[in-house]
PDB file of N, CA and C in Angstrom:
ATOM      1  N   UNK A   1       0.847  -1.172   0.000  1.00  0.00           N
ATOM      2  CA  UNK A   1       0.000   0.000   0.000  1.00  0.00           C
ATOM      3  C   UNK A   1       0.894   1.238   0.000  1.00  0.00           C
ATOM      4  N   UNK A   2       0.252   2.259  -1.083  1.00  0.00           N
ATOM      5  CA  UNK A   2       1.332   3.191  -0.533  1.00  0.00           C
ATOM      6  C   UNK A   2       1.305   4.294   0.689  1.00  0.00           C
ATOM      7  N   UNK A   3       1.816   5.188   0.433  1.00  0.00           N
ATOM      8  CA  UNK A   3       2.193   6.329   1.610  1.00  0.00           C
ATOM      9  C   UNK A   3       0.363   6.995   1.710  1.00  0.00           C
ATOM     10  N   UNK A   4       0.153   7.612   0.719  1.00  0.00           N
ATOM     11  CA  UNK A   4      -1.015   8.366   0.311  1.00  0.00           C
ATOM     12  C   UNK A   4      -1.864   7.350   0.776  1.00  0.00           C
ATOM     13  N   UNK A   5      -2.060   6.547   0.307  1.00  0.00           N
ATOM     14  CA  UNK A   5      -3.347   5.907   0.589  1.00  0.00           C
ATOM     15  C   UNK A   5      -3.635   5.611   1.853  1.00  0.00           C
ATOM     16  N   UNK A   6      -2.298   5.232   2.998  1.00  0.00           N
ATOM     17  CA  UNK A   6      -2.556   4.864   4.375  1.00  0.00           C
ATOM     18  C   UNK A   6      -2.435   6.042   5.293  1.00  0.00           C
ATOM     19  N   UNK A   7      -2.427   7.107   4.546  1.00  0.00           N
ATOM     20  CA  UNK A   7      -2.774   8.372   5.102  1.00  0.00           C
ATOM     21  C   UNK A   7      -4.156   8.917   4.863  1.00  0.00           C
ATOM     22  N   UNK A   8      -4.960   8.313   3.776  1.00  0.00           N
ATOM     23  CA  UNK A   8      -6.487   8.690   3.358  1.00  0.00           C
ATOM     24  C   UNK A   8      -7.098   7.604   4.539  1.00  0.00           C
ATOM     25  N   UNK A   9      -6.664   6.333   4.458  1.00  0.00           N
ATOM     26  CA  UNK A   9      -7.289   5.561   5.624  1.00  0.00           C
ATOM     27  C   UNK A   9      -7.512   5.865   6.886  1.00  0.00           C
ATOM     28  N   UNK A  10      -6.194   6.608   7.623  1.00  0.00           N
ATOM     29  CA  UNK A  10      -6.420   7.204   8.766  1.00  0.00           C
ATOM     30  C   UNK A  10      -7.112   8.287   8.789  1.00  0.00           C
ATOM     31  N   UNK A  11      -6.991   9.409   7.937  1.00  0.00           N
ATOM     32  CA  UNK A  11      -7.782  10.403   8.077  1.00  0.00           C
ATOM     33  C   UNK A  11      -9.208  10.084   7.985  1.00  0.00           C
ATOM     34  N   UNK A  12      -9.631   9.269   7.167  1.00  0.00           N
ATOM     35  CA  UNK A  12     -11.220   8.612   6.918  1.00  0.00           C
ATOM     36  C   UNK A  12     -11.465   8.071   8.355  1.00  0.00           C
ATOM     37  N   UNK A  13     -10.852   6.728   9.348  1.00  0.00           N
ATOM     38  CA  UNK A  13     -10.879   6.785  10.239  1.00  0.00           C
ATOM     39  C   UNK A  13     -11.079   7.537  11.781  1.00  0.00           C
ATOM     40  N   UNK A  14      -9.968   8.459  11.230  1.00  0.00           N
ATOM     41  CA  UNK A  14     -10.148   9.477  12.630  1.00  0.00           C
ATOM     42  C   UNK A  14     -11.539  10.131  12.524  1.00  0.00           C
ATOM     43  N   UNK A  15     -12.092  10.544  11.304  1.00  0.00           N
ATOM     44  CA  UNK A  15     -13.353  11.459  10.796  1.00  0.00           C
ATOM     45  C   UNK A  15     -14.687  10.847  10.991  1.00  0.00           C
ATOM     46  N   UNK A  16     -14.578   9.205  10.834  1.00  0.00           N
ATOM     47  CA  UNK A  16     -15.960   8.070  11.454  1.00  0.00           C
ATOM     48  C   UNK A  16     -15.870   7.953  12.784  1.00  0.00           C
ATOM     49  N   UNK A  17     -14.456   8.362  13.626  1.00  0.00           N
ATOM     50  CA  UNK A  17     -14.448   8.058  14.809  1.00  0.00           C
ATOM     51  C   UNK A  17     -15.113   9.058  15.504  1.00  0.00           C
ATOM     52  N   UNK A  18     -15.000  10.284  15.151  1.00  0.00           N
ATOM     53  CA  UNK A  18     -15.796  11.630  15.503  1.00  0.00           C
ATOM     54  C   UNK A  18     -17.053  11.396  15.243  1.00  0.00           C
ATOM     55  N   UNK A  19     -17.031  11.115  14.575  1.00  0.00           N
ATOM     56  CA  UNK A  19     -19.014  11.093  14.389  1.00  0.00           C
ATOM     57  C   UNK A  19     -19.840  10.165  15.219  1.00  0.00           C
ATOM     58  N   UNK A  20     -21.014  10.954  15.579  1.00  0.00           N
ATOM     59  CA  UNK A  20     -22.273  10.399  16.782  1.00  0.00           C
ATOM     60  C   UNK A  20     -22.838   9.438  15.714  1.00  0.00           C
ATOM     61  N   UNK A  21     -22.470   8.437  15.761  1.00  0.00           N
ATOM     62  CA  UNK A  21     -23.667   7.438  14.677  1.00  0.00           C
ATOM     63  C   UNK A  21     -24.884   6.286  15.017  1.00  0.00           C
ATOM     64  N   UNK A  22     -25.271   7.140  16.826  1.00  0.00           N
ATOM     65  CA  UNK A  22     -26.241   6.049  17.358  1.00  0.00           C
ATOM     66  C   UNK A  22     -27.209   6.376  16.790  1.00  0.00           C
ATOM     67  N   UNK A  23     -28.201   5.534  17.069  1.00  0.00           N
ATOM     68  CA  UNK A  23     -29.378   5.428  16.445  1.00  0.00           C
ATOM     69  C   UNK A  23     -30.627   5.777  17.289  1.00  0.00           C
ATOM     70  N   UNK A  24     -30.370   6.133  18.636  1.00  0.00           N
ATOM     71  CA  UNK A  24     -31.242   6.772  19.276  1.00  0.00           C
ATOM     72  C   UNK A  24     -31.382   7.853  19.108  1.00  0.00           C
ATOM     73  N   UNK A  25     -32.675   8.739  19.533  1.00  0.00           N
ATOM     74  CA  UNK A  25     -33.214   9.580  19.296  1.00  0.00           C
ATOM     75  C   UNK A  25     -32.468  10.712  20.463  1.00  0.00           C
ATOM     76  N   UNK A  26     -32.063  12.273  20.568  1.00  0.00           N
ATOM     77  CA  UNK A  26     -31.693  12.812  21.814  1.00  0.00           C
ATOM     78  C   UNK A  26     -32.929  12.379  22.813  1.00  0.00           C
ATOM     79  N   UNK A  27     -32.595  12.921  24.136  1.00  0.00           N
ATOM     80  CA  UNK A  27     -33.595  12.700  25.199  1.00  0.00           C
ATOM     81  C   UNK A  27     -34.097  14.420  25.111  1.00  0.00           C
ATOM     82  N   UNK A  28     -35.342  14.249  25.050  1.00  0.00           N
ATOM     83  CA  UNK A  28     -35.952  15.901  25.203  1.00  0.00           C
ATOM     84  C   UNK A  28     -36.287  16.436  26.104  1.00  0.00           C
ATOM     85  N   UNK A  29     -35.700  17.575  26.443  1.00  0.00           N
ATOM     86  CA  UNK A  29     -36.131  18.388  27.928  1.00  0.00           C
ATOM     87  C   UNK A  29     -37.240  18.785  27.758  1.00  0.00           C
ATOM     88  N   UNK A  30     -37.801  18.304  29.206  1.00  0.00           N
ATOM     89  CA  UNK A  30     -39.132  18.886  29.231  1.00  0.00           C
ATOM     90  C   UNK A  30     -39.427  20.702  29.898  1.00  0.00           C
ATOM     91  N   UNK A  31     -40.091  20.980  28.828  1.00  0.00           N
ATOM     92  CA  UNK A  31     -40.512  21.883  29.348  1.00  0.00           C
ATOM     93  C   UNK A  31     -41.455  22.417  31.242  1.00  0.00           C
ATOM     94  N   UNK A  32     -41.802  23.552  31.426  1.00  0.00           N
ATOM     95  CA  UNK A  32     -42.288  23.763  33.017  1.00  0.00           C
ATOM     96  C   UNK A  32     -43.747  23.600  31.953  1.00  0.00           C
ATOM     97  N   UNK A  33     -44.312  22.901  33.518  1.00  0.00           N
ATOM     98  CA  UNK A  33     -45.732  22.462  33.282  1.00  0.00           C
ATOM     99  C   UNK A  33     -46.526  23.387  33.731  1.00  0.00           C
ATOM    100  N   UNK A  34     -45.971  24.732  34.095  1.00  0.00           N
ATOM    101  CA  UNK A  34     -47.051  25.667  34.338  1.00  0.00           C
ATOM    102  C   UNK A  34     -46.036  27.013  33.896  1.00  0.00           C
ATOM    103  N   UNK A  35     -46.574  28.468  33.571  1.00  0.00           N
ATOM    104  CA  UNK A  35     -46.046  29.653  32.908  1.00  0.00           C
ATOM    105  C   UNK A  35     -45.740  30.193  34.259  1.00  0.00           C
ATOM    106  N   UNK A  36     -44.788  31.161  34.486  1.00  0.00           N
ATOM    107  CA  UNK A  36     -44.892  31.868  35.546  1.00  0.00           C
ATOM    108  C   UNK A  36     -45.683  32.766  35.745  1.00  0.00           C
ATOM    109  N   UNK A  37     -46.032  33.018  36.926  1.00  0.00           N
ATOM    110  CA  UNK A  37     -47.258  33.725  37.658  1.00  0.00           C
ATOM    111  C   UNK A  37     -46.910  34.829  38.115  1.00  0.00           C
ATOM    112  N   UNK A  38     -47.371  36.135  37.894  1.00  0.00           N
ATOM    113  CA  UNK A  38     -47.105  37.323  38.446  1.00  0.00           C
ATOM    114  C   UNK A  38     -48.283  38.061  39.017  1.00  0.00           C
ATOM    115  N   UNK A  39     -47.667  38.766  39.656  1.00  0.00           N
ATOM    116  CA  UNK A  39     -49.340  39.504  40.714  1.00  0.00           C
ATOM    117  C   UNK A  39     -49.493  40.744  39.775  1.00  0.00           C
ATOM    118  N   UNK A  40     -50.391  41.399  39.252  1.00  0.00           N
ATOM    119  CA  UNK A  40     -50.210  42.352  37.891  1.00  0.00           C
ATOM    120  C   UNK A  40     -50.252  44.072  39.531  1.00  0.00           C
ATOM    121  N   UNK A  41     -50.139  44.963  38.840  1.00  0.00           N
ATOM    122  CA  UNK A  41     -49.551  45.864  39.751  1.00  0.00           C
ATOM    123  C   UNK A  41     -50.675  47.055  38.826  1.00  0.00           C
ATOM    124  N   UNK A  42     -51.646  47.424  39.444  1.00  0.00           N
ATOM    125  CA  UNK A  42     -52.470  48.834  39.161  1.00  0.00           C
ATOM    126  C   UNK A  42     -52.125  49.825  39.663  1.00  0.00           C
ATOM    127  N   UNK A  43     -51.605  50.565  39.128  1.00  0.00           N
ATOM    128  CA  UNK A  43     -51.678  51.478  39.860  1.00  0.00           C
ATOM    129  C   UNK A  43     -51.955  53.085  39.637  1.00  0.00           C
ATOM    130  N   UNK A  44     -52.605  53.147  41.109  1.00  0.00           N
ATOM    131  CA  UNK A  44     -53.780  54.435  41.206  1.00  0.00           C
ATOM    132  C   UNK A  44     -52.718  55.641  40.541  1.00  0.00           C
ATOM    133  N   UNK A  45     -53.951  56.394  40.432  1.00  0.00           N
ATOM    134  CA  UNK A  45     -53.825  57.986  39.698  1.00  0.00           C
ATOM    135  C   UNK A  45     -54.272  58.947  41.296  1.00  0.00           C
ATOM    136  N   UNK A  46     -53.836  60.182  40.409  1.00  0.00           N
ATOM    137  CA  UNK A  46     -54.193  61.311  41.533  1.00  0.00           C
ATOM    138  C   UNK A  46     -55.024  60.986  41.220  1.00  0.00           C
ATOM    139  N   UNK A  47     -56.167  61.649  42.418  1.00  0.00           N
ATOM    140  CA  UNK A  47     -57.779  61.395  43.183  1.00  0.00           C
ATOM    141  C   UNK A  47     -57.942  62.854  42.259  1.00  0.00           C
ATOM    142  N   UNK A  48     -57.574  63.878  41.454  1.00  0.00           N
ATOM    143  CA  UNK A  48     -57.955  64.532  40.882  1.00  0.00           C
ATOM    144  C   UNK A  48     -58.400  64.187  39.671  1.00  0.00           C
ATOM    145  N   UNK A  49     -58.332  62.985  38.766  1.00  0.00           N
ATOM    146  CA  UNK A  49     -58.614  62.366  37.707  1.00  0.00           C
ATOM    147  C   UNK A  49     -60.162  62.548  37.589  1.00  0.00           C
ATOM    148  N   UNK A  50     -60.625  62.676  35.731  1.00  0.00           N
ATOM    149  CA  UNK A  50     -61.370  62.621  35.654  1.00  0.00           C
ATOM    150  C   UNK A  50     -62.567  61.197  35.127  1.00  0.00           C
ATOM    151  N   UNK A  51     -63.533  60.627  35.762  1.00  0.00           N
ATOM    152  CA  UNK A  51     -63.430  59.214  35.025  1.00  0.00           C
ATOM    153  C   UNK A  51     -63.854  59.244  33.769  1.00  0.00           C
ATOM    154  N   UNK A  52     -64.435  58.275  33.201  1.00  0.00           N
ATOM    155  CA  UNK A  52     -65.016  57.956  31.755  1.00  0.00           C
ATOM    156  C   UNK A  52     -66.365  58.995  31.987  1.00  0.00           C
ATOM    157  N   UNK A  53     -66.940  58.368  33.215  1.00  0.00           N
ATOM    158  CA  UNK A  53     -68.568  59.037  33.228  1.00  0.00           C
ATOM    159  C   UNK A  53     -68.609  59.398  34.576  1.00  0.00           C
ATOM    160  N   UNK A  54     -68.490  60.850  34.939  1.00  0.00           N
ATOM    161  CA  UNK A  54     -68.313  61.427  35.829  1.00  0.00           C
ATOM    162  C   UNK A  54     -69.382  61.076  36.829  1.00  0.00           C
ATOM    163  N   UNK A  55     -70.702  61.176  36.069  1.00  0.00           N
ATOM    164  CA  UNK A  55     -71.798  60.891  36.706  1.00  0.00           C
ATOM    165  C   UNK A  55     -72.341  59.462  37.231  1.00  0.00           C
ATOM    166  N   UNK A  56     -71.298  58.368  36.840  1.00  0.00           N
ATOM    167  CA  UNK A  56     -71.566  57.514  37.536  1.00  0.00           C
ATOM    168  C   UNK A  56     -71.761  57.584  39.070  1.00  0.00           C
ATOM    169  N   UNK A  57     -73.273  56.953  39.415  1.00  0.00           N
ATOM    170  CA  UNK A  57     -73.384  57.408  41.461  1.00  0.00           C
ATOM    171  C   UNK A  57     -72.862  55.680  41.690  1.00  0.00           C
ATOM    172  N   UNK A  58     -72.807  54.241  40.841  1.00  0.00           N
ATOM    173  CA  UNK A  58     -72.348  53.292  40.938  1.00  0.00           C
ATOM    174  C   UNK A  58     -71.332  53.104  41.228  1.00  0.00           C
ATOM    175  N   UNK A  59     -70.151  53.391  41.573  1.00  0.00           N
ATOM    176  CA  UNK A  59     -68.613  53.472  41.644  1.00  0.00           C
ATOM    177  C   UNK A  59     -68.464  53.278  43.116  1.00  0.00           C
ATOM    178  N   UNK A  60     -67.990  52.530  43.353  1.00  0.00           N
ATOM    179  CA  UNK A  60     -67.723  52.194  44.390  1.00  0.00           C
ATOM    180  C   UNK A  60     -66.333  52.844  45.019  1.00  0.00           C
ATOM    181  N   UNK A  61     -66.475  53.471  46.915  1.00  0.00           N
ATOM    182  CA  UNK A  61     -65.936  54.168  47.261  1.00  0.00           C
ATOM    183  C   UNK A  61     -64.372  53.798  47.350  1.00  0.00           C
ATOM    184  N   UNK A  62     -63.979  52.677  47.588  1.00  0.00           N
ATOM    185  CA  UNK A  62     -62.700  51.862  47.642  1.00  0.00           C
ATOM    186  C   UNK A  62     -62.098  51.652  46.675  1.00  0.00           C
ATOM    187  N   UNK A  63     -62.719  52.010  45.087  1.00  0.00           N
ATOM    188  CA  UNK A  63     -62.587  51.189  43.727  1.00  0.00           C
ATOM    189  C   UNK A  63     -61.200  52.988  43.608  1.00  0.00           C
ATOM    190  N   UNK A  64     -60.245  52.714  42.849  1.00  0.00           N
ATOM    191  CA  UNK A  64     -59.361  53.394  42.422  1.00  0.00           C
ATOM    192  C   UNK A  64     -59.298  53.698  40.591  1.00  0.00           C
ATOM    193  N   UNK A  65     -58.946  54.942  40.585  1.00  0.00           N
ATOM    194  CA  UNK A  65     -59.147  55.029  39.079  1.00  0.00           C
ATOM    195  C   UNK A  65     -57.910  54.552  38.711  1.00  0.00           C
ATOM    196  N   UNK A  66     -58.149  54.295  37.170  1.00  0.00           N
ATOM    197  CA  UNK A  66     -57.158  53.872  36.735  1.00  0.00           C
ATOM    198  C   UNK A  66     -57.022  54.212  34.983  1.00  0.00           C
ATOM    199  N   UNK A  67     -56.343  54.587  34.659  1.00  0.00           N
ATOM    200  CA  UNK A  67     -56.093  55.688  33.056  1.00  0.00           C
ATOM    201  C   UNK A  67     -55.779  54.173  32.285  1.00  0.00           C
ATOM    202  N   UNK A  68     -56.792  54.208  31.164  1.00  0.00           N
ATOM    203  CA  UNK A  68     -56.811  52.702  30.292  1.00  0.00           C
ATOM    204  C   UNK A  68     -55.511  52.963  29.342  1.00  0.00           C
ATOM    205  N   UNK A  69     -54.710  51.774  28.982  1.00  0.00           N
ATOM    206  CA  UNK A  69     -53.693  51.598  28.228  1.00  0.00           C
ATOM    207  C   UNK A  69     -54.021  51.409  27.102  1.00  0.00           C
ATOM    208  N   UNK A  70     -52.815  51.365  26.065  1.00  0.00           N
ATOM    209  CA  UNK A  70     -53.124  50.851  24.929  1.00  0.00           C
ATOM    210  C   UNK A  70     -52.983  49.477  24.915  1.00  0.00           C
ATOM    211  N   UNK A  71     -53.985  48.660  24.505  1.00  0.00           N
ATOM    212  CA  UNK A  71     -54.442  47.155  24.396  1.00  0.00           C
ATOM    213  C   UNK A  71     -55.140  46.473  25.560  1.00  0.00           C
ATOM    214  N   UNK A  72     -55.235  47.412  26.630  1.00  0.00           N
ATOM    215  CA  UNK A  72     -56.209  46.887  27.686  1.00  0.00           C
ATOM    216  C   UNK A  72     -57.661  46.671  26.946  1.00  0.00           C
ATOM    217  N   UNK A  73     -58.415  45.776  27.947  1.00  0.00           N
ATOM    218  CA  UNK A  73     -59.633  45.490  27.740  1.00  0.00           C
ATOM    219  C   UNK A  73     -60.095  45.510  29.049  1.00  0.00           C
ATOM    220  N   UNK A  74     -61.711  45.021  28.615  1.00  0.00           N
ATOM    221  CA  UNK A  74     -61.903  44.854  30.422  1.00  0.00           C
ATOM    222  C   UNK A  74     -62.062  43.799  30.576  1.00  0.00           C
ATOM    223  N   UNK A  75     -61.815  42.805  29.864  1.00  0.00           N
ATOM    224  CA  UNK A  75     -61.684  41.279  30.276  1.00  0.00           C
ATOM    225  C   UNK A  75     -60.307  40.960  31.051  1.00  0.00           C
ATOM    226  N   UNK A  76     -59.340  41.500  30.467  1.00  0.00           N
ATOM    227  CA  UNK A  76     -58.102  41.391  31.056  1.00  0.00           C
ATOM    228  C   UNK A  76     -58.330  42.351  32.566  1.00  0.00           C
ATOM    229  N   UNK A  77     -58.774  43.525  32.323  1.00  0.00           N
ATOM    230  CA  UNK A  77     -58.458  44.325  33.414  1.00  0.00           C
ATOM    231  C   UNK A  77     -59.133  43.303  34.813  1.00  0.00           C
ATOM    232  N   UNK A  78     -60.783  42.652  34.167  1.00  0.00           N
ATOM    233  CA  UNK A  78     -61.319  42.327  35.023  1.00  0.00           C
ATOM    234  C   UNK A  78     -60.788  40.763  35.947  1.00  0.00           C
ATOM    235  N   UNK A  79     -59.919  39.976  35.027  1.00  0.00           N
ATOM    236  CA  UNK A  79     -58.988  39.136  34.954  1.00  0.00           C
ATOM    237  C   UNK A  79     -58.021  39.589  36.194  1.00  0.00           C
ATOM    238  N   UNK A  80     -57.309  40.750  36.227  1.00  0.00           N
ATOM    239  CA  UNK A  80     -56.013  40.808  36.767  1.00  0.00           C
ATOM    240  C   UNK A  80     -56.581  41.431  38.103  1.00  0.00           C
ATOM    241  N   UNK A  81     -58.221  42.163  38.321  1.00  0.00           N
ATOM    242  CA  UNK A  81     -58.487  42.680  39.556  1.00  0.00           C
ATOM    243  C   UNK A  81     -59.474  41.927  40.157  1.00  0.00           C
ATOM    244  N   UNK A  82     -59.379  40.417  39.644  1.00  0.00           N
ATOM    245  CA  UNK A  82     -60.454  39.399  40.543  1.00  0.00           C
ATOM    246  C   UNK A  82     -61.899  39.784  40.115  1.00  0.00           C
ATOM    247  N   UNK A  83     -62.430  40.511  39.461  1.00  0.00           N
ATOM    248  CA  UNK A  83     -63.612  41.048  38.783  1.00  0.00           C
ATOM    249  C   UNK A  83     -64.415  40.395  38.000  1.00  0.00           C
ATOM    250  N   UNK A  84     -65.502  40.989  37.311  1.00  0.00           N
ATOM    251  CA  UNK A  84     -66.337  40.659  36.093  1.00  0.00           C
ATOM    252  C   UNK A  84     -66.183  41.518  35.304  1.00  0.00           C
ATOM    253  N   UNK A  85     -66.177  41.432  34.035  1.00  0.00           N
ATOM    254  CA  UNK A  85     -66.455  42.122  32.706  1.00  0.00           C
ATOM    255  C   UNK A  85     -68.096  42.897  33.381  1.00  0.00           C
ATOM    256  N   UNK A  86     -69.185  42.582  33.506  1.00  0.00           N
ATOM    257  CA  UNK A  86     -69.813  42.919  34.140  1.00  0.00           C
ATOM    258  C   UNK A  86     -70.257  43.827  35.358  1.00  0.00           C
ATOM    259  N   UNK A  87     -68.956  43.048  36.419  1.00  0.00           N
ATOM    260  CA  UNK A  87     -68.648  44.266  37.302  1.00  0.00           C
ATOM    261  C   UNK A  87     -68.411  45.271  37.538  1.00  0.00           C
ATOM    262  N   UNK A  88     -67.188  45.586  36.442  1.00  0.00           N
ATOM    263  CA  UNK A  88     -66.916  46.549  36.195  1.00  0.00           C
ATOM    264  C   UNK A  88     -67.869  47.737  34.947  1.00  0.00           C
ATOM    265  N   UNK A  89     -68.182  47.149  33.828  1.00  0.00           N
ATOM    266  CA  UNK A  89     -69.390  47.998  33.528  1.00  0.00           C
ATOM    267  C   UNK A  89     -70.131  48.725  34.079  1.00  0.00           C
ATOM    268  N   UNK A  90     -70.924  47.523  35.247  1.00  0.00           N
ATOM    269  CA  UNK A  90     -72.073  48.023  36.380  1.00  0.00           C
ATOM    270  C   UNK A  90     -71.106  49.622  36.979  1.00  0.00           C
ATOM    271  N   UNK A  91     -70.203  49.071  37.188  1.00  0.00           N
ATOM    272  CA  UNK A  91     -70.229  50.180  38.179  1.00  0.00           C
ATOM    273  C   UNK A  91     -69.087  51.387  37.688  1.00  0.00           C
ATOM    274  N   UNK A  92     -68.983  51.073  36.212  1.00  0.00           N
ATOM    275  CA  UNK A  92     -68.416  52.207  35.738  1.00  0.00           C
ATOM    276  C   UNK A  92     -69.113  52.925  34.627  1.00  0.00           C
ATOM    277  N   UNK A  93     -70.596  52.782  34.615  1.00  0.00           N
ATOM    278  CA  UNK A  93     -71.708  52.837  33.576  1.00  0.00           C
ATOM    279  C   UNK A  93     -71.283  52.626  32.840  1.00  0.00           C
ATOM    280  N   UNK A  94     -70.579  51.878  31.844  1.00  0.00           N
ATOM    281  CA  UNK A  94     -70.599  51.663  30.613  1.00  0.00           C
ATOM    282  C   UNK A  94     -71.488  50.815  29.800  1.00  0.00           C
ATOM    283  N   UNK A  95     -71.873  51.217  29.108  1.00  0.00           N
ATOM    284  CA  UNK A  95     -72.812  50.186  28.173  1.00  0.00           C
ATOM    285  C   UNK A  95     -72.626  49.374  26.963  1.00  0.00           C
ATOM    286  N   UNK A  96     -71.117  49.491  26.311  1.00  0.00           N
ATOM    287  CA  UNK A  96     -70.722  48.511  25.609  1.00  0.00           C
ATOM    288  C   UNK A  96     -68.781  48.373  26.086  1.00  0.00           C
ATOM    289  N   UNK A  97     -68.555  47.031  26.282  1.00  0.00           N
ATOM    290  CA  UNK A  97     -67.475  46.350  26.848  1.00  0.00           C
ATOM    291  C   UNK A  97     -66.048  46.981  25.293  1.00  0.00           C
ATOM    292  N   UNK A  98     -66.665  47.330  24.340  1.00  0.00           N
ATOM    293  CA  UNK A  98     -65.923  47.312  23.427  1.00  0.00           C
ATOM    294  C   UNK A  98     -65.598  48.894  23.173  1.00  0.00           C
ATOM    295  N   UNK A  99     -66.192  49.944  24.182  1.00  0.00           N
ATOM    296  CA  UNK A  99     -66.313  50.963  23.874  1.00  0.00           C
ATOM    297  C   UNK A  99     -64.924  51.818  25.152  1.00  0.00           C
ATOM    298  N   UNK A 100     -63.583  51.116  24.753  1.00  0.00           N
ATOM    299  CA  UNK A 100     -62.572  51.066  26.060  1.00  0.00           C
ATOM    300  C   UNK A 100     -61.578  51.691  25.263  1.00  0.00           C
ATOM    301  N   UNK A 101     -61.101  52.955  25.695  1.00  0.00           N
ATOM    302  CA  UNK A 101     -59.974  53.451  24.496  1.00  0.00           C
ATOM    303  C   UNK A 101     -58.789  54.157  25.424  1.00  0.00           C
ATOM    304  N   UNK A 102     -57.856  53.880  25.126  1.00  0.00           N
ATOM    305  CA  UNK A 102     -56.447  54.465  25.479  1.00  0.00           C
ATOM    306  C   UNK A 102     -56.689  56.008  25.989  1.00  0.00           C
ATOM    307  N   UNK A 103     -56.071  56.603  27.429  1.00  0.00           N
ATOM    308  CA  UNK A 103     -56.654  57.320  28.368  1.00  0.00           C
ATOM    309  C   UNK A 103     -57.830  57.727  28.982  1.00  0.00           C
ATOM    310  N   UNK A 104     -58.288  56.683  28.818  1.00  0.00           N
ATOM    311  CA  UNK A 104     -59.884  57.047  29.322  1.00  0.00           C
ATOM    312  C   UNK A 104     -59.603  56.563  31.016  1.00  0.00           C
ATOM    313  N   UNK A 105     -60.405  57.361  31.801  1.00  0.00           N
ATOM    314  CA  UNK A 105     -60.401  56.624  33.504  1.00  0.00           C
ATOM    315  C   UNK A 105     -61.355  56.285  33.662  1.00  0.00           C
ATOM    316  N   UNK A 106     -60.945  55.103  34.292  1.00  0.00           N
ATOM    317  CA  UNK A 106     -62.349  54.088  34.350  1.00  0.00           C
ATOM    318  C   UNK A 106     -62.058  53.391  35.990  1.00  0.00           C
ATOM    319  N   UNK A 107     -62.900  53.003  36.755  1.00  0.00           N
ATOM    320  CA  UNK A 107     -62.678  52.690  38.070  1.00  0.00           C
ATOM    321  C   UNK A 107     -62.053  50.719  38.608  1.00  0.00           C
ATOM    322  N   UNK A 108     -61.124  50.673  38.966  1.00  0.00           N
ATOM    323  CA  UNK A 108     -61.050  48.864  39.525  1.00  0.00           C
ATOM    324  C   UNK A 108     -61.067  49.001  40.465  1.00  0.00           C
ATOM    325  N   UNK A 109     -61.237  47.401  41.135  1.00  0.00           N
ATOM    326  CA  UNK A 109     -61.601  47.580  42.984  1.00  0.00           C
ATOM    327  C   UNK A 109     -59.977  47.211  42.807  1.00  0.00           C
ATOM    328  N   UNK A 110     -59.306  47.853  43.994  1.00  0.00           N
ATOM    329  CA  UNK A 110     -57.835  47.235  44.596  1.00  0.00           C
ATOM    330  C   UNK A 110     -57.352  45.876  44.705  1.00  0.00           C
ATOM    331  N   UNK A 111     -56.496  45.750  44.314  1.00  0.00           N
ATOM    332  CA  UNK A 111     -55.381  44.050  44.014  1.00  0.00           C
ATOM    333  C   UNK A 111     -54.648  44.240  45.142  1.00  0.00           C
ATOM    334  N   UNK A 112     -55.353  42.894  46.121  1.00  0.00           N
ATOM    335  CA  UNK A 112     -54.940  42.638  46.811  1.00  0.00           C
ATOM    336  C   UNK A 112     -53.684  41.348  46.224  1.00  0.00           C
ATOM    337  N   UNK A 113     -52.341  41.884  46.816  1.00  0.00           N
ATOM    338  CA  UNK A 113     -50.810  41.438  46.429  1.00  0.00           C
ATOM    339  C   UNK A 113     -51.071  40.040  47.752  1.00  0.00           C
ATOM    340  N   UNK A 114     -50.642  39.131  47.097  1.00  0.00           N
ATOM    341  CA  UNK A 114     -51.019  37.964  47.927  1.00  0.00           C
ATOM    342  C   UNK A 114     -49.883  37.746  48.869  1.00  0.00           C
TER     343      UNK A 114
END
């Protein structure tokens, strides 16, 4: 055999020896079986704010205003303050759930931080 060729052998060798050639599959990490949980954080405005509907007499005295974001809803809002979509309507007169727009003040009851 010559020189060249038992130098292609080893190099071919060393290059199959490197290589992973099992036939099992990797083992897959499992992912967390639950998302992390955060306490969401409202927080109040000066008591000089004006709300959505001033004239609401429904508003409850404990409930804190709060200036609507962009992409809030009140499903979420009502979501993150233990509430109803409902609840909050009632007692912020509103009459359609879809009628929620970026700076408007509208009233939530306080999040209690567990």
């Amino acid at each position: 055999m010559r020189s060249p060729d038992i130098l292609r052998l080893i190099v071919l060798a060393a290059v199959l020896a490197g290589c992973n050639l099992t036939t099992a599959p990797p083992t897959p990490t499992l992912a967390p079986t639950q998302p992390p949980t955060f306490a969401p954080i409202i927080t109040p405005l000066p008591v000089d704010v004006t709300p959505i509907n001033p004239d609401c007499p429904q508003t409850p005295n404990n409930w804190i205003p709060y200036t609507v974001e962009e992409g809030d809803n009140l499903s979420t809002l009502a979501e993150q303050t233990g509430s109803t979509v409902t609840e909050l309507m009632a007692n912020n007169c509103l009459e359609n759930p879809d009628q929620l727009f970026a700076g408007f003040v509208i009233y939530l009851p306080p999040v209690i931080s567990p």
